[in-house]
C-alpha atoms as a PDB file:
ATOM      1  CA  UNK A   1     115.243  97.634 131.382  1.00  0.00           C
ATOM      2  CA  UNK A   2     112.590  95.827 129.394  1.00  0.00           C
ATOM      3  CA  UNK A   3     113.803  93.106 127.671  1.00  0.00           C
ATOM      4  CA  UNK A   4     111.254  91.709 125.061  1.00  0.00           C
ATOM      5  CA  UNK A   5     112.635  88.980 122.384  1.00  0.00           C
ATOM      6  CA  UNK A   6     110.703  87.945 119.319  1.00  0.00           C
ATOM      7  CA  UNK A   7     110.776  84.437 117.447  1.00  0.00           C
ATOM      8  CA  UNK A   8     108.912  82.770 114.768  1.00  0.00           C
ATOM      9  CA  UNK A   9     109.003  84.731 111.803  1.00  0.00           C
ATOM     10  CA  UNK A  10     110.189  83.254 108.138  1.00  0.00           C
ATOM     11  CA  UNK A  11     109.154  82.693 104.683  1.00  0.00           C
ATOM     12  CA  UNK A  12     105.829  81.860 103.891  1.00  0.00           C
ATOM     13  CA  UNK A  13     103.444  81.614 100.746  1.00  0.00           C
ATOM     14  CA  UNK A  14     100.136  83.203 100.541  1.00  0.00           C
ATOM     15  CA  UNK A  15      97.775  81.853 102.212  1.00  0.00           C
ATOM     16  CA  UNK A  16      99.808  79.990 104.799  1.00  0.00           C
ATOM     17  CA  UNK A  17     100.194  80.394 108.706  1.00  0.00           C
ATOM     18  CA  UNK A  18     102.648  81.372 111.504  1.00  0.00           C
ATOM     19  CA  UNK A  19     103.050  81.883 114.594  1.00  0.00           C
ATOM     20  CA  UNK A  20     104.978  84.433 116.614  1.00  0.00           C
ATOM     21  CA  UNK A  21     106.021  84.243 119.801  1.00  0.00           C
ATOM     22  CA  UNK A  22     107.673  87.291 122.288  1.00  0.00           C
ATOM     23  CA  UNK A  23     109.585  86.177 125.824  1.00  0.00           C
ATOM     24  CA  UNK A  24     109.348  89.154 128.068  1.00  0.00           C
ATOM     25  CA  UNK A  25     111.305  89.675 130.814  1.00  0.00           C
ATOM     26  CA  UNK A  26     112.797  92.167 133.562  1.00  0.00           C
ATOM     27  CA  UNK A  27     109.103  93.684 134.537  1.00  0.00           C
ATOM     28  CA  UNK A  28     106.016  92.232 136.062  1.00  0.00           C
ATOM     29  CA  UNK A  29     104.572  90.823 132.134  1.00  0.00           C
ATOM     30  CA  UNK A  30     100.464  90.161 133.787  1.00  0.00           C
ATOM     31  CA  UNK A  31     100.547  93.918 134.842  1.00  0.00           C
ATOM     32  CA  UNK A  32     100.942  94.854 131.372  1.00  0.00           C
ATOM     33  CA  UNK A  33      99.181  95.329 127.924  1.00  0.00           C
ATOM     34  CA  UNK A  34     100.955  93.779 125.474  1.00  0.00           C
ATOM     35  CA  UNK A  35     100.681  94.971 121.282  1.00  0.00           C
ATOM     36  CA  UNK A  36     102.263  94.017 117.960  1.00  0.00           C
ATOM     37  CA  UNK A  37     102.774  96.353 115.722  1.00  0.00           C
ATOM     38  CA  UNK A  38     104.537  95.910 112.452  1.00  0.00           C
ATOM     39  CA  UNK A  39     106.725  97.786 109.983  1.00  0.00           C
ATOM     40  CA  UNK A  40     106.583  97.031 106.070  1.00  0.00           C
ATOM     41  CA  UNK A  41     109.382  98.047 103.854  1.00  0.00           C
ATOM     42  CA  UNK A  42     109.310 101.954 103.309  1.00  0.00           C
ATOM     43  CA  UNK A  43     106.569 102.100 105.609  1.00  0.00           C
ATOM     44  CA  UNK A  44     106.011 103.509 108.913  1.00  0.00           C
ATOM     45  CA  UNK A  45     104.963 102.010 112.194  1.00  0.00           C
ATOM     46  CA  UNK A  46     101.772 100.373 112.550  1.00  0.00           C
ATOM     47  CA  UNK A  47      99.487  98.750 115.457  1.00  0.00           C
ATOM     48  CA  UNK A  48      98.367  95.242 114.826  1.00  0.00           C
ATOM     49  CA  UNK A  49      96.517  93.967 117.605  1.00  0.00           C
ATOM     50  CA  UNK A  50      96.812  94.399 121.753  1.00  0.00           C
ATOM     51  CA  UNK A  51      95.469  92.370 124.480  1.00  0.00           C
ATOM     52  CA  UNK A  52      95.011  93.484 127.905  1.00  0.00           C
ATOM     53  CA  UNK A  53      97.405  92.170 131.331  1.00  0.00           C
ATOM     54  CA  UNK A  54      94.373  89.186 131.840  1.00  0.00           C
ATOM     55  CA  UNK A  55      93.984  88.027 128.395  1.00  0.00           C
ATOM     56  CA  UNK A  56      90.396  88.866 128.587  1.00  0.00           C
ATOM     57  CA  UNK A  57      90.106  91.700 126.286  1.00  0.00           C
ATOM     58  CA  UNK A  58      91.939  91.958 122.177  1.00  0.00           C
ATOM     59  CA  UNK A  59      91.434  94.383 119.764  1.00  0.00           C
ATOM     60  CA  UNK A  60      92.642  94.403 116.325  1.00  0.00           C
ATOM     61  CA  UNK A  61      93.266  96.336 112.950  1.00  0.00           C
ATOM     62  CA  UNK A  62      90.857  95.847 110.388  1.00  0.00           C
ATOM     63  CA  UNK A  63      93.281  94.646 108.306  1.00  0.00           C
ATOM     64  CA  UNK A  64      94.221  91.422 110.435  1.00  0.00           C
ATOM     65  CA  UNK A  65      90.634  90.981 111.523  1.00  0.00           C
ATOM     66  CA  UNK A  66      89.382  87.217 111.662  1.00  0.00           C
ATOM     67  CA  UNK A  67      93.051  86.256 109.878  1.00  0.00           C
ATOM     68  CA  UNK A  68      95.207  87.148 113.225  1.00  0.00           C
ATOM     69  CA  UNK A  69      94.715  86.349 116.596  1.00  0.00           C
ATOM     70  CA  UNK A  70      97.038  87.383 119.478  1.00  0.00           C
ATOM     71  CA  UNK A  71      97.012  85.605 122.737  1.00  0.00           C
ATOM     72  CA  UNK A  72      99.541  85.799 126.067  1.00  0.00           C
ATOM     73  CA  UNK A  73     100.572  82.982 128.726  1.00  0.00           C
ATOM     74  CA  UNK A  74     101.703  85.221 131.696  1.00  0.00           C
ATOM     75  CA  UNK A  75     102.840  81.759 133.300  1.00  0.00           C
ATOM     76  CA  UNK A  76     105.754  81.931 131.010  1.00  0.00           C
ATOM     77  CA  UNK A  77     105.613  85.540 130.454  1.00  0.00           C
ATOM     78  CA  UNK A  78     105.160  85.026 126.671  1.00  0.00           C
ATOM     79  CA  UNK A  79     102.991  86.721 123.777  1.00  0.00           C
ATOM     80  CA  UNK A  80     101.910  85.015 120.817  1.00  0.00           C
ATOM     81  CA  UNK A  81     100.249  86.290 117.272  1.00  0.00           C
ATOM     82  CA  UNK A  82      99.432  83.827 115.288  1.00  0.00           C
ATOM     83  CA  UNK A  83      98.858  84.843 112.018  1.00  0.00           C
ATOM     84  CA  UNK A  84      96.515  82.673 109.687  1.00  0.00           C
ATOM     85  CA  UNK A  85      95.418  83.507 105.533  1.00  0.00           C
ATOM     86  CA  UNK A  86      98.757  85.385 104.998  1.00  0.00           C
ATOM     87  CA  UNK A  87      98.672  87.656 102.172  1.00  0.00           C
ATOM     88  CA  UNK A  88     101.808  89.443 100.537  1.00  0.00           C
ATOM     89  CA  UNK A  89     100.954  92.650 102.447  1.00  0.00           C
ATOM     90  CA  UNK A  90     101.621  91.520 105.765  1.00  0.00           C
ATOM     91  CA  UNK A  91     104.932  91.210 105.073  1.00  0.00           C
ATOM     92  CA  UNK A  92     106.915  93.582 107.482  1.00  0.00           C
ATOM     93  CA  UNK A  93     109.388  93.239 111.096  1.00  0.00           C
ATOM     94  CA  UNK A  94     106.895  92.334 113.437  1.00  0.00           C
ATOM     95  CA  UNK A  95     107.698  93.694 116.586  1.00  0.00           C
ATOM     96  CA  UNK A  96     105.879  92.751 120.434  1.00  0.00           C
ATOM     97  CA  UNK A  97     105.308  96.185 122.375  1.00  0.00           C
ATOM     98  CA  UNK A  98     104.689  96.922 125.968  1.00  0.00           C
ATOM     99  CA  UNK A  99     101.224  98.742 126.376  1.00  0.00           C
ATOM    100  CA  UNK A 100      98.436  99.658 123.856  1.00  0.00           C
ATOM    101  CA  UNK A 101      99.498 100.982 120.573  1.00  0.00           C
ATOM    102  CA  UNK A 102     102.703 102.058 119.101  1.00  0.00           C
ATOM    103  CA  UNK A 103     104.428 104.175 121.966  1.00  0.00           C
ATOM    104  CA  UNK A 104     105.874 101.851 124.343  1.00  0.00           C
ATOM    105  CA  UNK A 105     109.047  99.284 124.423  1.00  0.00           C
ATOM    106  CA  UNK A 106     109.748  96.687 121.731  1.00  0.00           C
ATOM    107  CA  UNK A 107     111.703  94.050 120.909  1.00  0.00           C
ATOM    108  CA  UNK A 108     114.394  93.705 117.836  1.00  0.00           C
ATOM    109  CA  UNK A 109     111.487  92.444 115.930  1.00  0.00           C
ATOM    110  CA  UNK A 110     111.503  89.065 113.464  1.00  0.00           C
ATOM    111  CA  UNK A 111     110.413  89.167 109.545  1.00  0.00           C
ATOM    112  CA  UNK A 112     107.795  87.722 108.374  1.00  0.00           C
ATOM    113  CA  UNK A 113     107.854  87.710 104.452  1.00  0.00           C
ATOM    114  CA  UNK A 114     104.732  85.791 102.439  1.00  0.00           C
ATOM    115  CA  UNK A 115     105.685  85.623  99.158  1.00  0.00           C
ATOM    116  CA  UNK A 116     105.030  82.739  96.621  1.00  0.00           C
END
């Protein structure tokens, strides 16, 4: 069973920074893909940003371009986003996926809400 745990969300103004972070655990983490994705209230699913197994290769919405930047450290098995120039839209459950995109495994997600 996958086991994927997220950490780092909170309360933040506009225009401020944080930094998520997503333990993985139970499966081989450098063989995979890893994604956020993110869920706003009333809102469906979306895709944020992915990275491939190596860390070598990101791709990301248009709307996190140049604010967001994921990264991975498959020494401790662990995903990051962090998330700079926070504006009152990104706030959603932000959620670490297995694979590219929205159809794989998640985590229980942590909130991120940027409100002044």
């Amino acid at each position: 069973e996958v086991q994927l745990v997220e950490s780092g969300g909170g309360l933040v103004q506009p225009g401020g920074s944080l930094r998520l972070s997503c333990a993985a655990s139970v499966f081989t983490f450098s063989s995979y893909g890893m994604s956020w994705v993110r869920q706003a209230p009333g809102k469906g699913l979306e895709w944020v940003s992915s990275v491939d197994g190596g860390g070598g290769v990101t791709r990301y919405s248009e709307s996190v371009k140049g604010r967001f930047t994921i990264s991975r450290d498959n020494a401790k098995n662990t995903l990051y986003l962090q998330l700079n120039s926070l504006k009152t839209e990104d706030t959603a459950m932000y959620y670490c996926a297995r694979g590219w995109g929205l159809g794989g495994p998640r985590g229980q997600g942590t909130q991120v809400t940027v409100s002044s």
